[in-house]
C-alpha atoms as a PDB file:
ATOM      1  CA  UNK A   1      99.341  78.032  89.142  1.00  0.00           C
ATOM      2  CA  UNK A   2      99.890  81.561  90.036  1.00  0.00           C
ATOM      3  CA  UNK A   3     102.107  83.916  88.010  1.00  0.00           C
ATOM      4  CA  UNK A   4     104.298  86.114  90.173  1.00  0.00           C
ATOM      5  CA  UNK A   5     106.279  89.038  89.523  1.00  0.00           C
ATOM      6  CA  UNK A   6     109.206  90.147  92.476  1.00  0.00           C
ATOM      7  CA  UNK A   7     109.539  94.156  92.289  1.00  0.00           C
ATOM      8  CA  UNK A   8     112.489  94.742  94.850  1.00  0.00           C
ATOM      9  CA  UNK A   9     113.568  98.575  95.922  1.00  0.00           C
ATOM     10  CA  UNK A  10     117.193  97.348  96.158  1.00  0.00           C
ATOM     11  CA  UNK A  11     118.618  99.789  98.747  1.00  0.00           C
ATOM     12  CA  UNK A  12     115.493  99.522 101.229  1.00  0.00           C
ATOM     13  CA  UNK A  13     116.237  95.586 101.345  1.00  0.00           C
ATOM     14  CA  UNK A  14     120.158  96.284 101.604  1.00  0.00           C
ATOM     15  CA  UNK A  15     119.713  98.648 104.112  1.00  0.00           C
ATOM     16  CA  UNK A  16     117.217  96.648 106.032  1.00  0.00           C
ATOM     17  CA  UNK A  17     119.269  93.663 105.921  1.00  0.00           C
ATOM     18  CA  UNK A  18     121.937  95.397 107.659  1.00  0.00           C
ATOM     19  CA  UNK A  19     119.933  96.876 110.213  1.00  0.00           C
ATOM     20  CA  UNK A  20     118.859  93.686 111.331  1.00  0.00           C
ATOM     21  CA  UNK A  21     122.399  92.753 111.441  1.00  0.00           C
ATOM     22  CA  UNK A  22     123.054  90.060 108.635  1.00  0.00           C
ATOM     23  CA  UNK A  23     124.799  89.307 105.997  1.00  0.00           C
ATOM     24  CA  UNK A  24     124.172  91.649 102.897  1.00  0.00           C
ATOM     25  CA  UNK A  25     125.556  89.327 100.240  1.00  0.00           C
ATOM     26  CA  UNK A  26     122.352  87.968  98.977  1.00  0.00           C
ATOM     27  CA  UNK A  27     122.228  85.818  95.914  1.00  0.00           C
ATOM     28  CA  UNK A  28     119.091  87.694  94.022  1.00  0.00           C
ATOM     29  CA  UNK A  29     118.230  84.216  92.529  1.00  0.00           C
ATOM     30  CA  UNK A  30     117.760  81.961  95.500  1.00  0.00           C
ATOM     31  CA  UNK A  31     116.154  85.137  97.017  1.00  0.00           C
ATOM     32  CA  UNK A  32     113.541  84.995  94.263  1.00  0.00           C
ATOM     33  CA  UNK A  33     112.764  81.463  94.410  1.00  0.00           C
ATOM     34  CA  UNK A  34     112.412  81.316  97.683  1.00  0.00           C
ATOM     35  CA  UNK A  35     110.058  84.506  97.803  1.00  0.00           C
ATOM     36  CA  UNK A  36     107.927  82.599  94.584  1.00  0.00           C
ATOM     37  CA  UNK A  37     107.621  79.539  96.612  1.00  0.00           C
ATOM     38  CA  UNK A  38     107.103  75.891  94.992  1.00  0.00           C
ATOM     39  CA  UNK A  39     103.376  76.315  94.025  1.00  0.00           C
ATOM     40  CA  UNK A  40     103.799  79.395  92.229  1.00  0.00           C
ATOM     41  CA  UNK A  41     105.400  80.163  89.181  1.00  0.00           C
ATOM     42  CA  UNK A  42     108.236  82.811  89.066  1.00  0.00           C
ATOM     43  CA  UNK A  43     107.864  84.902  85.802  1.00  0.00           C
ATOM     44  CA  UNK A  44     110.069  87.796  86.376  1.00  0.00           C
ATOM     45  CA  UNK A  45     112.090  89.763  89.005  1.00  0.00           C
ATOM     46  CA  UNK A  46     112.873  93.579  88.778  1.00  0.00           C
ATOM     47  CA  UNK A  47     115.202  94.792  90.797  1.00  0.00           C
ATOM     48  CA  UNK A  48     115.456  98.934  91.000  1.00  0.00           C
ATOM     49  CA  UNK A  49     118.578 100.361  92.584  1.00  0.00           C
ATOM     50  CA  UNK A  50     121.128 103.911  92.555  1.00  0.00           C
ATOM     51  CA  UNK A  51     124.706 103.148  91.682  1.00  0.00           C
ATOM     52  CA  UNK A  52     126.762 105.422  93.943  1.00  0.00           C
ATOM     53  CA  UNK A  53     128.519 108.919  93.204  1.00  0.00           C
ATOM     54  CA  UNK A  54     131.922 108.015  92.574  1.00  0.00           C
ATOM     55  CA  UNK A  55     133.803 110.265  95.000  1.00  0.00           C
ATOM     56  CA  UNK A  56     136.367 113.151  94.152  1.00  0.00           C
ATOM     57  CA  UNK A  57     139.991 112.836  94.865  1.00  0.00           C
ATOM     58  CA  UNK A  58     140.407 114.957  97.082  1.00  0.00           C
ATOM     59  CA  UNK A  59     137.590 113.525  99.634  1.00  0.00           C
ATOM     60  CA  UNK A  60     139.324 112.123 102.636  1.00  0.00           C
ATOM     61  CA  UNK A  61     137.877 109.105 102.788  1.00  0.00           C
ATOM     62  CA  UNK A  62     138.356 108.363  98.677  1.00  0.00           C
ATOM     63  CA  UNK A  63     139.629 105.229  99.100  1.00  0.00           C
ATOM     64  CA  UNK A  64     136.823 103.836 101.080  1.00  0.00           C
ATOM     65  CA  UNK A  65     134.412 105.495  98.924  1.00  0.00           C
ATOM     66  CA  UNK A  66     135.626 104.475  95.989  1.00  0.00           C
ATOM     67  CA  UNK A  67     135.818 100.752  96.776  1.00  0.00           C
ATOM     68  CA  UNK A  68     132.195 100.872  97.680  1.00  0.00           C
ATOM     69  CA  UNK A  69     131.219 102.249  94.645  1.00  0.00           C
ATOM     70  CA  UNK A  70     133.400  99.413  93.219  1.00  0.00           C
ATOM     71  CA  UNK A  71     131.803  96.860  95.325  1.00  0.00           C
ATOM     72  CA  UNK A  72     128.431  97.926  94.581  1.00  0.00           C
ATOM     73  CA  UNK A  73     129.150  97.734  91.102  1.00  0.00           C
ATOM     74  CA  UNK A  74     130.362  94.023  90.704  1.00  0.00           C
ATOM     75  CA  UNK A  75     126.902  93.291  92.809  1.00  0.00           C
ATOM     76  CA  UNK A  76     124.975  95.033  89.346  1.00  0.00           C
ATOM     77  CA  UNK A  77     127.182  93.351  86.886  1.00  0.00           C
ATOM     78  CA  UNK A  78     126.349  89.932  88.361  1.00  0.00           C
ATOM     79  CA  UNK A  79     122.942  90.737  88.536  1.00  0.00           C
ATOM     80  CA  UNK A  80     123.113  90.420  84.747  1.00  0.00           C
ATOM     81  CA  UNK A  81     123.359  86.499  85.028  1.00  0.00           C
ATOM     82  CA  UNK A  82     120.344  85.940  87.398  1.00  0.00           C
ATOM     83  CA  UNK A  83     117.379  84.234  85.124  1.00  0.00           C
ATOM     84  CA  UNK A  84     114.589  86.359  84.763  1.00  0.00           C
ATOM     85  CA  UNK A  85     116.094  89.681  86.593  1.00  0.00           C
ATOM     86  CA  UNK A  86     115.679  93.014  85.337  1.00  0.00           C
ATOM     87  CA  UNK A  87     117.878  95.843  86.582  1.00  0.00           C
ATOM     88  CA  UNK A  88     116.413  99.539  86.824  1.00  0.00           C
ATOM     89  CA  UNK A  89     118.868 101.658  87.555  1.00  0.00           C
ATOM     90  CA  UNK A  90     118.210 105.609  88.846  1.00  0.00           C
ATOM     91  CA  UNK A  91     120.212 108.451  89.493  1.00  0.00           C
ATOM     92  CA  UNK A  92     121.276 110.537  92.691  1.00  0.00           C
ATOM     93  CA  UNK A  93     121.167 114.103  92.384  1.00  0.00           C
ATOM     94  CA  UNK A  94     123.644 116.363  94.384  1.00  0.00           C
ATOM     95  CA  UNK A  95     121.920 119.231  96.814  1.00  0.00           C
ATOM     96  CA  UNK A  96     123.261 121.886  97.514  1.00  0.00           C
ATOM     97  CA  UNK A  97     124.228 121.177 100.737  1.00  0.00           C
ATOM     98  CA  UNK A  98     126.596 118.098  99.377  1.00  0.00           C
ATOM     99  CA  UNK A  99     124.019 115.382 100.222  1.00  0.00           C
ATOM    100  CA  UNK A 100     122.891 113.345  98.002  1.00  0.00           C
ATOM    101  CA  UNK A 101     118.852 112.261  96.995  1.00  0.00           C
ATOM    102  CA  UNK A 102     117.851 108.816  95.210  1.00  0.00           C
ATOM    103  CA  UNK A 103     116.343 109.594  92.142  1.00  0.00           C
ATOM    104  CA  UNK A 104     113.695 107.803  89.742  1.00  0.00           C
ATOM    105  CA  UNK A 105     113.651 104.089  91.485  1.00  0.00           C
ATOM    106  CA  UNK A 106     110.297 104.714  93.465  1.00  0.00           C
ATOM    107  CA  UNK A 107     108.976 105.939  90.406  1.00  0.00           C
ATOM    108  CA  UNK A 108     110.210 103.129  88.103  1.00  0.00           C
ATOM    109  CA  UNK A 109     109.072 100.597  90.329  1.00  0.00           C
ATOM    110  CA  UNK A 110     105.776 101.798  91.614  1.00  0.00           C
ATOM    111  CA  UNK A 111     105.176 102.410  87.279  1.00  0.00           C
ATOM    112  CA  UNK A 112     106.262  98.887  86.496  1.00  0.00           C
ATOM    113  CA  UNK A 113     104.007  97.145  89.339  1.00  0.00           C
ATOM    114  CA  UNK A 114     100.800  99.390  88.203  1.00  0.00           C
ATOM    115  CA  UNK A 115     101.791  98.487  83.949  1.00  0.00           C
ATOM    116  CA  UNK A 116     102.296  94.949  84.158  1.00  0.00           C
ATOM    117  CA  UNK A 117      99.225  94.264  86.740  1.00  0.00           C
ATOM    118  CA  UNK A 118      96.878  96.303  83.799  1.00  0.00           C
ATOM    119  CA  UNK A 119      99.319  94.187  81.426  1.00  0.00           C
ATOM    120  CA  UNK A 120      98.385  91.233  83.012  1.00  0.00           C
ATOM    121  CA  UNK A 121     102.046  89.493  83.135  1.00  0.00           C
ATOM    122  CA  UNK A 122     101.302  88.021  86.669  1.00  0.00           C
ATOM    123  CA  UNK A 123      98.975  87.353  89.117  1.00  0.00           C
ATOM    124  CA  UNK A 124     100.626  87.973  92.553  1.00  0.00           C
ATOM    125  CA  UNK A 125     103.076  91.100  92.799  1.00  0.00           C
ATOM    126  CA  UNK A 126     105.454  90.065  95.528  1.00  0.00           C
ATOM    127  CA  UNK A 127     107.175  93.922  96.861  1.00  0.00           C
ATOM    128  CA  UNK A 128     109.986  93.957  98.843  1.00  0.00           C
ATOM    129  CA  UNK A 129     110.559  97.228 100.290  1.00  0.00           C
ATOM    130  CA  UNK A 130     109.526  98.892 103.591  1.00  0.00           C
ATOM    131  CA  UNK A 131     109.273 102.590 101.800  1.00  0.00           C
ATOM    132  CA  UNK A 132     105.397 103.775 102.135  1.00  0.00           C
ATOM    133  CA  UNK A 133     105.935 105.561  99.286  1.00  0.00           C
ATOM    134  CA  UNK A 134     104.131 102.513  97.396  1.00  0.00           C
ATOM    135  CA  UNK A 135     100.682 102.615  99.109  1.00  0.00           C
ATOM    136  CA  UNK A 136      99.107 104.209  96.631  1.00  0.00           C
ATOM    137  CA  UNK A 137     100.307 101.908  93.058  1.00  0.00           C
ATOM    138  CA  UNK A 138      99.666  99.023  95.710  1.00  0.00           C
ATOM    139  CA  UNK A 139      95.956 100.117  96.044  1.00  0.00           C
ATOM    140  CA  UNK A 140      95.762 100.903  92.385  1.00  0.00           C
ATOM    141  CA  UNK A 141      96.559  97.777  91.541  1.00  0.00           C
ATOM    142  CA  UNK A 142      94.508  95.817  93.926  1.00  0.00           C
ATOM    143  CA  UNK A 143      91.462  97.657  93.710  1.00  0.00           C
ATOM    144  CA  UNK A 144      91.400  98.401  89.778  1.00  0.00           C
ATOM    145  CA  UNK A 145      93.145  94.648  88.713  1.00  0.00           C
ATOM    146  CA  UNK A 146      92.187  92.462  91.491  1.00  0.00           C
ATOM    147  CA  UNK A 147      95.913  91.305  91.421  1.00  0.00           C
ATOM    148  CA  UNK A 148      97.230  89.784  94.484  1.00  0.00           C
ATOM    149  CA  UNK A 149     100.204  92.783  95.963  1.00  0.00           C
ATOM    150  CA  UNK A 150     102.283  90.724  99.033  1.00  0.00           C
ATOM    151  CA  UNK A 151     104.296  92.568 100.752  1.00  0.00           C
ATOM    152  CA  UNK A 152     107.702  90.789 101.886  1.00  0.00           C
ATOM    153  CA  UNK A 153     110.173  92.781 104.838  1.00  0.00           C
ATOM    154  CA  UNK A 154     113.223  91.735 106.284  1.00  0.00           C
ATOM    155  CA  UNK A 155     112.134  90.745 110.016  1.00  0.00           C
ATOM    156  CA  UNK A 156     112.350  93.673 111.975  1.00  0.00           C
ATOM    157  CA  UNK A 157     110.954  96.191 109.577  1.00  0.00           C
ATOM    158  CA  UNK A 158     107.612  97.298 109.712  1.00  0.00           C
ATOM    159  CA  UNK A 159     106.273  99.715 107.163  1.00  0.00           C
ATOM    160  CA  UNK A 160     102.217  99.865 108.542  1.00  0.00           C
ATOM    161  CA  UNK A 161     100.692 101.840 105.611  1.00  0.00           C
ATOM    162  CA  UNK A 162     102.138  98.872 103.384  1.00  0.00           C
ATOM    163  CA  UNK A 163     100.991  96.158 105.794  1.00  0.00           C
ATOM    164  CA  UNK A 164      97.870  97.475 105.486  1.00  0.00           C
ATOM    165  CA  UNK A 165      97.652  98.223 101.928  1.00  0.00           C
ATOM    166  CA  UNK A 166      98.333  94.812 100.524  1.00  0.00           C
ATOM    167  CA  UNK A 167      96.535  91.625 100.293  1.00  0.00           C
ATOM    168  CA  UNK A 168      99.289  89.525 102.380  1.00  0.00           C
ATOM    169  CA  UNK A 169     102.335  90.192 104.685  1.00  0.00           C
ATOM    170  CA  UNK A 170     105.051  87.761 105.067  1.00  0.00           C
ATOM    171  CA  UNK A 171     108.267  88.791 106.932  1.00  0.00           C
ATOM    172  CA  UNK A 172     111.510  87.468 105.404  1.00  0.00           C
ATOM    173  CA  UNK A 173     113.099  85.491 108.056  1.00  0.00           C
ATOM    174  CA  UNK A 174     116.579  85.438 109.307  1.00  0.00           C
ATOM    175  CA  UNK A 175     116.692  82.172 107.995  1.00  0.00           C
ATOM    176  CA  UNK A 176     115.942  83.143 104.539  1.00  0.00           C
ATOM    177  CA  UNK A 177     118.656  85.759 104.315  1.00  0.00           C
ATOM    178  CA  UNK A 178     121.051  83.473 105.206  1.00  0.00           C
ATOM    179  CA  UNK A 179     119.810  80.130 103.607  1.00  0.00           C
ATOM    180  CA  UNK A 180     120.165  82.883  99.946  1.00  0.00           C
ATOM    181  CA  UNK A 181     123.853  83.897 100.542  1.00  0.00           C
ATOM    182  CA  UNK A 182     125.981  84.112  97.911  1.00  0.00           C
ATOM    183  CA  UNK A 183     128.329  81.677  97.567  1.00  0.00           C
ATOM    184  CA  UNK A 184     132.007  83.117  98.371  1.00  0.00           C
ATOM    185  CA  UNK A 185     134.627  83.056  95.495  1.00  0.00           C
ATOM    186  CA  UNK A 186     136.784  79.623  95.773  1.00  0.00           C
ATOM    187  CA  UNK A 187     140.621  79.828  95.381  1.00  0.00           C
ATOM    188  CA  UNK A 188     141.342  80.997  92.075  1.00  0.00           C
ATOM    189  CA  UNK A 189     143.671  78.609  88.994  1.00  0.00           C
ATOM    190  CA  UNK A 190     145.714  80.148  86.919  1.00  0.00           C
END
């Protein structure tokens, strides 16, 4: 039975997700099975993602801002309770200009997928991203490991240099995203 590993670039899926228009309240661990499939066995899933800048006071839209960051941040902390799910968080850095630039996740992730196919903690790398960026530790490991790299987009996206790169492409179907939605909070007891 095939060991498999799930690397996912966390704000390529998000953003992906909601540019095909669904919901973006995935539960990470029916994601991950589903992704592993029944004759495989799951081993591990990493999950790389940039907490937000908290915004200043004195931005005008603060309060929106700020419950984003808030938002995004109870999504990380219940991360922590999915099996078998690492979090690697990065950084963004500030430009000049007052944009902001992701740092350190396609690093961490592209590192991690080249160490643990030379580590040999799974045979099939499952990557879900759409960021090309990842053509090259895709190759590495293929070539130099013989590992198995399957490359898994939301429906809709279409990264070519990926597609090409790996051994398999499976979209993610609408289905899937919404068959792995997180269950919404019930009424509360005191």
């Amino acid at each position: 039975m095939d060991r498999v590993c799930i690397f996912v670039d966390g704000s390529n899926f998000y953003h992906a997700v909601r540019e095909a228009g669904l919901p973006v309240a995935v539960d990470f661990a029916k994601l991950a099975i589903e992704l592993a499939g029944t004759d495989r066995r799951l081993v591990h899933t990493y999950y790389y993602n940039t907490p937000l800048i908290r915004p200043r006071q004195d931005d005008p839209n603060f309060a929106a801002k700020e419950e984003q960051c808030r938002g995004q941040q109870r999504f990380f902390d219940a991360l922590r309770f999915v099996p078998n799910l690492t979090f690697r968080a990065g950084r963004f850095q500030r430009l000049p200009d007052g944009d902001q630039v992701e740092k350190g996740v396609d690093v961490a992730l592209a590192v991690d997928l080249v160490a643990l196919a030379f580590k040999d903690r799974y045979d099939v790398a499952v990557l879900v991203s759409s960021d090309a960026d990842f053509k090259h530790a895709i190759e590495t490991v293929k070539y130099e490991t013989g590992k198995v790299i399957e490359l898994r987009q939301v429906e809709g996206s279409r990264a070519y240099d990926l597609i090409t790169a790996c051994s398999v492409y499976r979209p993610i179907s609408r289905e899937t995203i919404l068959n792995c939605q997180r269950a919404k909070p019930g009424p509360t007891r005191p």
